[in-house]
Protein backbone atom coordinates (compact mmCIF):
# COMPACT_ATOMS: atom_id res chain seq x y z
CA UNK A 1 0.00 0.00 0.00
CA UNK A 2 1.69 3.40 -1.00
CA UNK A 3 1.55 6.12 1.45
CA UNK A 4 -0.34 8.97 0.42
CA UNK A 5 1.49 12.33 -0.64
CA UNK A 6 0.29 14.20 2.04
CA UNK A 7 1.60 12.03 4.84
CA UNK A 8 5.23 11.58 3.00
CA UNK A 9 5.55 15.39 3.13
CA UNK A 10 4.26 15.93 6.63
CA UNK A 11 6.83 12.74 8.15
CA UNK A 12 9.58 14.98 5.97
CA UNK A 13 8.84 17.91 7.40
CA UNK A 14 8.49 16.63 11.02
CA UNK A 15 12.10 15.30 10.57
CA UNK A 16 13.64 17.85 9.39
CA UNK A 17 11.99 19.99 12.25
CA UNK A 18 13.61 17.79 15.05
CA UNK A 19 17.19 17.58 13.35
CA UNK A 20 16.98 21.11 13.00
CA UNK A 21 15.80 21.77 17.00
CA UNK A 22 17.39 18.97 18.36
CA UNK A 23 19.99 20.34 21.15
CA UNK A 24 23.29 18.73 20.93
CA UNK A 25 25.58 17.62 24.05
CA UNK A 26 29.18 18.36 24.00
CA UNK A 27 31.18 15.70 25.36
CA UNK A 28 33.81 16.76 28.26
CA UNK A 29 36.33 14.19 28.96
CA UNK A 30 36.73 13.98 32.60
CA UNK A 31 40.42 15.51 33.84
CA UNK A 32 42.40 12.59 35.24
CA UNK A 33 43.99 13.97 38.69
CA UNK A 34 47.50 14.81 38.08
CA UNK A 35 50.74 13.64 40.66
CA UNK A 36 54.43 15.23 39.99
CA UNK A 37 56.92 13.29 41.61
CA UNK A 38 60.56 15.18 41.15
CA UNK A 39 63.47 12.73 42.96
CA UNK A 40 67.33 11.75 42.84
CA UNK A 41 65.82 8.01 43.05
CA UNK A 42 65.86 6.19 39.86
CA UNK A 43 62.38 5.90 38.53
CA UNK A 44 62.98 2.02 38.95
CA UNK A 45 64.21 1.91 42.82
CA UNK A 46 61.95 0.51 45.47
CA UNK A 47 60.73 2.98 46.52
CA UNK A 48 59.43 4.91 43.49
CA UNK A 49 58.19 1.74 42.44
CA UNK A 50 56.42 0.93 45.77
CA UNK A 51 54.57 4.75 45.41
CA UNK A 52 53.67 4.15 41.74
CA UNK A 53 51.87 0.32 42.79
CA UNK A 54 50.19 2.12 45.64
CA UNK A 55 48.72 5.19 44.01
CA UNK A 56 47.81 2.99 40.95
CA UNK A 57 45.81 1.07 43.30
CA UNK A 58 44.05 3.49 44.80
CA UNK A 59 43.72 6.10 42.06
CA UNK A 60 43.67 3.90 38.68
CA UNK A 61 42.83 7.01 36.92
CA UNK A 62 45.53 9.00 38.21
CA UNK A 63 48.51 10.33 35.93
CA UNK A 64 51.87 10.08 37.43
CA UNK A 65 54.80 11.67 36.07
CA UNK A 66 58.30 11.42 37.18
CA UNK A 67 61.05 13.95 36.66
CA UNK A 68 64.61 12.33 38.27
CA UNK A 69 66.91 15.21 39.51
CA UNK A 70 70.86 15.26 40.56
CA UNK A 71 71.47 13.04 43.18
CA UNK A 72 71.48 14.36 46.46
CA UNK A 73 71.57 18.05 45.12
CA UNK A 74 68.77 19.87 47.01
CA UNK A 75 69.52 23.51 45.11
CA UNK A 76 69.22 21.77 41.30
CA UNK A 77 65.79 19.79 42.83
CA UNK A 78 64.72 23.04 44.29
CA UNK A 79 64.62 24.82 40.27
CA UNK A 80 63.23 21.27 38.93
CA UNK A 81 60.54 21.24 41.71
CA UNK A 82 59.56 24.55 41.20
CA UNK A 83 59.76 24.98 37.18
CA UNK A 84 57.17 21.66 37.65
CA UNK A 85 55.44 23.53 39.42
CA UNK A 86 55.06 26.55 37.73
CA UNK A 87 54.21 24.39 34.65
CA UNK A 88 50.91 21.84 35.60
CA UNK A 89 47.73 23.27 35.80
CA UNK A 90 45.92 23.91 39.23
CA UNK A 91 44.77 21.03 41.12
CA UNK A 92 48.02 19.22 40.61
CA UNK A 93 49.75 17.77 43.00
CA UNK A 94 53.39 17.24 43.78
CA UNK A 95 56.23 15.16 46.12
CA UNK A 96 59.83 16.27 46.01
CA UNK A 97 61.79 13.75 47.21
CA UNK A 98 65.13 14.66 47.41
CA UNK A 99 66.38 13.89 50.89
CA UNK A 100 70.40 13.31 51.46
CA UNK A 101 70.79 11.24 54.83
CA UNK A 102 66.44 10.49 54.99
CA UNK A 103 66.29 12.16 58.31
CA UNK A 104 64.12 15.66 57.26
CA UNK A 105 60.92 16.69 58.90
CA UNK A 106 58.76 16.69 55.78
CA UNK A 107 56.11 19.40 55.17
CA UNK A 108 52.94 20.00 52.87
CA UNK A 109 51.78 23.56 51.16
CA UNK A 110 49.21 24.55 48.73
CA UNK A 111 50.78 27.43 46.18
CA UNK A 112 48.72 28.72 43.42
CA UNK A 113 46.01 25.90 43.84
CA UNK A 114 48.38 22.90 43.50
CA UNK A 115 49.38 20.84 46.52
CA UNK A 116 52.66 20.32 47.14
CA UNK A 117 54.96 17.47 49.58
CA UNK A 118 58.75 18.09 50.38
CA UNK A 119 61.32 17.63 52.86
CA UNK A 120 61.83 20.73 55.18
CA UNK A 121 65.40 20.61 54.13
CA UNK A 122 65.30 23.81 51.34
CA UNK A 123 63.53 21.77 48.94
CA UNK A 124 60.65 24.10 48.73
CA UNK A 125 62.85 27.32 48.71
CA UNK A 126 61.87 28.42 45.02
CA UNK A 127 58.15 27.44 45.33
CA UNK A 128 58.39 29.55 48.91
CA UNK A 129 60.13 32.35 47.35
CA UNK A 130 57.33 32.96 44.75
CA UNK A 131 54.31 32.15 46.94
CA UNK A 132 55.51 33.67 50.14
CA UNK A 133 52.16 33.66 51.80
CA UNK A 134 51.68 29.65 51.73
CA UNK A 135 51.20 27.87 55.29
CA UNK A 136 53.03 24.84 55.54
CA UNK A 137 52.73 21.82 57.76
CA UNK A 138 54.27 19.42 59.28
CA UNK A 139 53.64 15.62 58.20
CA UNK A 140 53.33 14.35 61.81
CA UNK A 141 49.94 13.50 62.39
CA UNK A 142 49.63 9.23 62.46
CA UNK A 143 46.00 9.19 60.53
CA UNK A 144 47.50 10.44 57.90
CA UNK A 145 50.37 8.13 58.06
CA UNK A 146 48.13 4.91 58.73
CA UNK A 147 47.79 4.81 62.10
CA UNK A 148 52.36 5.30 62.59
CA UNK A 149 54.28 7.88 64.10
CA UNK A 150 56.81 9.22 61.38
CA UNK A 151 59.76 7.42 63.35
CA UNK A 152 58.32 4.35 63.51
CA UNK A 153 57.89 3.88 59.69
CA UNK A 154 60.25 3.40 57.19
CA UNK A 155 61.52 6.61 54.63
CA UNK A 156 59.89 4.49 51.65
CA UNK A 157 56.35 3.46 53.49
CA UNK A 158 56.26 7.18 55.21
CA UNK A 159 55.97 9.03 51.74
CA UNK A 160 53.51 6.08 50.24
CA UNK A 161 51.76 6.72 53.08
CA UNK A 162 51.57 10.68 53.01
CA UNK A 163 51.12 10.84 49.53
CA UNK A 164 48.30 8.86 49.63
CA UNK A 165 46.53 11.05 51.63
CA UNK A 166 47.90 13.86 49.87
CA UNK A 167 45.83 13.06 47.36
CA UNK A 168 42.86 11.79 48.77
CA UNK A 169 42.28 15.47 49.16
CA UNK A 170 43.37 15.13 53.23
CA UNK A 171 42.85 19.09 54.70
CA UNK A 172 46.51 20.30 54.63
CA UNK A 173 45.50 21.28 58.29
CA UNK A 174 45.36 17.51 59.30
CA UNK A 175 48.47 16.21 58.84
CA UNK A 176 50.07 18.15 61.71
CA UNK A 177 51.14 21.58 63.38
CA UNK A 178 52.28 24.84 61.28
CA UNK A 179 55.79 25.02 60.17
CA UNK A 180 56.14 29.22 60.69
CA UNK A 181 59.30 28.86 59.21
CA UNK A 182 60.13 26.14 56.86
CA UNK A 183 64.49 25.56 55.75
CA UNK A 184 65.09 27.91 53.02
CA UNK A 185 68.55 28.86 50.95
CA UNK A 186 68.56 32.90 49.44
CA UNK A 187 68.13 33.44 46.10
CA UNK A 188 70.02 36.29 44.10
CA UNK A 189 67.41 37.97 41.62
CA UNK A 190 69.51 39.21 38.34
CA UNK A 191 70.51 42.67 38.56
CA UNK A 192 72.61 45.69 37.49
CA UNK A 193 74.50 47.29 40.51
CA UNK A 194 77.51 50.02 38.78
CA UNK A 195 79.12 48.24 36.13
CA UNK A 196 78.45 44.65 37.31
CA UNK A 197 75.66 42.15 36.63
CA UNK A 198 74.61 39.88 38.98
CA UNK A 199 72.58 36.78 39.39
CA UNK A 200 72.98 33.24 40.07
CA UNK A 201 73.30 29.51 38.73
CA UNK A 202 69.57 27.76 38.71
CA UNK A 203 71.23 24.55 37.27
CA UNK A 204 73.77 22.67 35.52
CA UNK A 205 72.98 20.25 32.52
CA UNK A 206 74.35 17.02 31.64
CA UNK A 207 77.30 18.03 30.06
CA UNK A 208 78.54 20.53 33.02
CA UNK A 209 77.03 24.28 31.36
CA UNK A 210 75.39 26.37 34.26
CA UNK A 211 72.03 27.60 33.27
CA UNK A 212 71.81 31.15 35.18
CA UNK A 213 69.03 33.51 35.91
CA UNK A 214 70.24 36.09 34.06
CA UNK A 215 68.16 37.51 31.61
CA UNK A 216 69.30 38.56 28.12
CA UNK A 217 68.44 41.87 28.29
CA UNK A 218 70.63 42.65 31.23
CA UNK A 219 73.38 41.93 29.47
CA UNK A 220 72.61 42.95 25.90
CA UNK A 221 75.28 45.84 26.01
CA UNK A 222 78.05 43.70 26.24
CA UNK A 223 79.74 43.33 22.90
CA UNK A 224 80.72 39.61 21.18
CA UNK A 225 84.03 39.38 22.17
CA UNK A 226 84.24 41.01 25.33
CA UNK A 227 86.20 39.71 28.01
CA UNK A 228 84.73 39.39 31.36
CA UNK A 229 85.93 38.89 34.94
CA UNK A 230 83.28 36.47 36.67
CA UNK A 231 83.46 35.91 40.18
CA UNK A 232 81.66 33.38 42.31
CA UNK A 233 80.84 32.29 45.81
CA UNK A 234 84.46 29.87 45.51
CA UNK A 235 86.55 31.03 42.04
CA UNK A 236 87.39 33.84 39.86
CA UNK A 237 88.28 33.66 36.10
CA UNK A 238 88.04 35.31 32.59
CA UNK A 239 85.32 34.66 30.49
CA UNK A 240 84.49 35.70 26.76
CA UNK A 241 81.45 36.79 25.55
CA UNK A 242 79.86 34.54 22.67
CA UNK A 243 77.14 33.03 20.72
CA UNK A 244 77.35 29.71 21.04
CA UNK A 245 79.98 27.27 22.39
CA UNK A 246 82.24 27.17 19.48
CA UNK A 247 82.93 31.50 19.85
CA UNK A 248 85.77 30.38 21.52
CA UNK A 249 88.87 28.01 21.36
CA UNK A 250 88.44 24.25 22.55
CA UNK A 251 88.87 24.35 26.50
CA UNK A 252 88.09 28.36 26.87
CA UNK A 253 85.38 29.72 28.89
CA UNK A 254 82.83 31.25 27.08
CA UNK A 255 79.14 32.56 27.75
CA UNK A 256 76.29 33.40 25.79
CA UNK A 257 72.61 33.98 25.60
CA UNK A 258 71.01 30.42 25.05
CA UNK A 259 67.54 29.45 23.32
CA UNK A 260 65.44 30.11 26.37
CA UNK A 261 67.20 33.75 26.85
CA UNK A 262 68.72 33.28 29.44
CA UNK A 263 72.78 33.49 30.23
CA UNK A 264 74.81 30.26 30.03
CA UNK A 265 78.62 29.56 31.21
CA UNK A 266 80.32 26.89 29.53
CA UNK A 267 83.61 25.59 28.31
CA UNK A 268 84.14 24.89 24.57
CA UNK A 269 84.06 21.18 24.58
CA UNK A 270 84.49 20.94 28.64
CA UNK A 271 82.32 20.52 31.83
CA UNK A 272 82.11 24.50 33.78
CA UNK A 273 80.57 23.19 36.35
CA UNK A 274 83.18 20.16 37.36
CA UNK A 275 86.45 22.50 36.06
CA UNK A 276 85.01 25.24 38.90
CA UNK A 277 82.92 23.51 41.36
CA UNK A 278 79.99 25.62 40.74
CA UNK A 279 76.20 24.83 40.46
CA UNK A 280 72.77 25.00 40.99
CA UNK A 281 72.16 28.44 43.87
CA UNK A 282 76.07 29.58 43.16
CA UNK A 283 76.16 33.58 43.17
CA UNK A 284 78.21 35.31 40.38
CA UNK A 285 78.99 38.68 39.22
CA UNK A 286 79.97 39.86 35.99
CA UNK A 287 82.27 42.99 35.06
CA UNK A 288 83.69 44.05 32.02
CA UNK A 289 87.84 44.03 32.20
């Protein structure tokens, strides 16, 4: 039996009238919770590994990224921590675990709406020094450690244990009294004072050249070629002013502005930081001769 004309065209046009009304629903992937974890363990030791199983566990949703810092070097994991830091989106949170000897009080912070778990040994300094305001704690507080007193745990089951309630979303109150005055190291901002710039080293890379915080526009008067006494907290020497590493002979000292505009001090095919025992928090100053 054919349908008549007049019912084809109305079942058209009531089609076309509810495609055309019809209200469509965006689709919003949930945001997995995000956890930092900056450390001088290897990513595969136990007790990274032991961390990983237990947040995993508990949060099989949750992203985990590790970033490994130089061992036992609390100034280099205090720029790693905080450029982290500076870099996830609110809501993240984060454990530094750089500890040498494993005998710090440990503390917890919130800084511009990320959450944040360190040893009170300096660790924190950069996040601190930009977010001065922050009240930190004390991790002292058994329910947050599973029923144990911090000295009765080991260092590997105390930080499962307080990052786990770290990000259970634990009040930062709870896990213990205020630390009014958390361990911090000072910090040199980049500056112009006469006719000499100073700043100071935020790290070293793998091949020995000392990152600084020295912006490229404080030192954009200096000509190529210029010669310049740098001192530092432990040395003096000459330096030349370049563009790259290769502006100077093989085994000269030579600095320049690198590809994230900031100063860098390097030897031509050598390690600055081993030849003059500097690193990450050094001071230095900068004159020309």
């Amino acid at each position: 039996m054919k349908t008549p004309v007049y019912l084809a065209v109305l079942l058209v046009s009531i089609l076309l009238f509810t495609a055309c009304t019809k209200t469509e629903t965006a689709y919003y992937p949930e945001t997995s919770k995000i956890l930092v974890i900056v450390t001088d363990n290897d990513p595969s030791s136990d007790i990274m590994v032991g961390i990983l199983g237990a947040v995993k566990s508990s949060n099989p949703g949750m992203q985990v990224q590790i970033f490994q810092s130089k061992a036992f070097d609390v100034y280099q994991g205090s720029y790693l921590l905080s450029a982290t830091m500076m870099s996830y989106p609110a809501g993240t949170y984060f454990a530094g675990i750089v500890e040498p000897g494993a005998s710090s009080k440990r503390i917890v912070f919130e800084a511009g709406n990320k959450f944040i778990m360190a040893p009170d040994n300096m660790l924190s300094t950069r996040i601190l020094y930009n977010f001065p305001t922050s009240q930190c704690y004390f991790i002292e507080n058994p329910v947050v450690l599973g029923g144990a007193l911090p000295k009765d745990i080991s260092f590997e089951e105390f930080y499962k244990r307080a990052i786990l309630s770290l990000i259970s979303g634990t009040p930062l109150s709870n896990f213990g009294s205020a630390c009014t005055n958390p361990l911090k190291f000072q910090i040199q901002e980049p500056a112009i004072s006469g006719d000499t710039v100073k700043g100071e080293i935020l790290f070293a890379d793998n091949f020995g050249n000392c990152i600084t915080n020295i912006p490229g526009s404080l030192v954009s008067d200096i000509g190529i070629g210029s010669v310049l006494d740098l001192i530092s907290d432990t040395t003096q020497m000459e330096i030349t002013m370049g563009v790259t590493y290769s502006s100077v002979p093989v085994g000269n000292n030579v600095c320049f502005i690198n590809s994230s505009q900031r100063l860098e001090l390097s030897v031509n095919y050598g390690n600055f930081a081993g030849k003059y025992q500097l690193g990450a928090s050094s001071k230095i100053y900068l004159r020309k001769q």
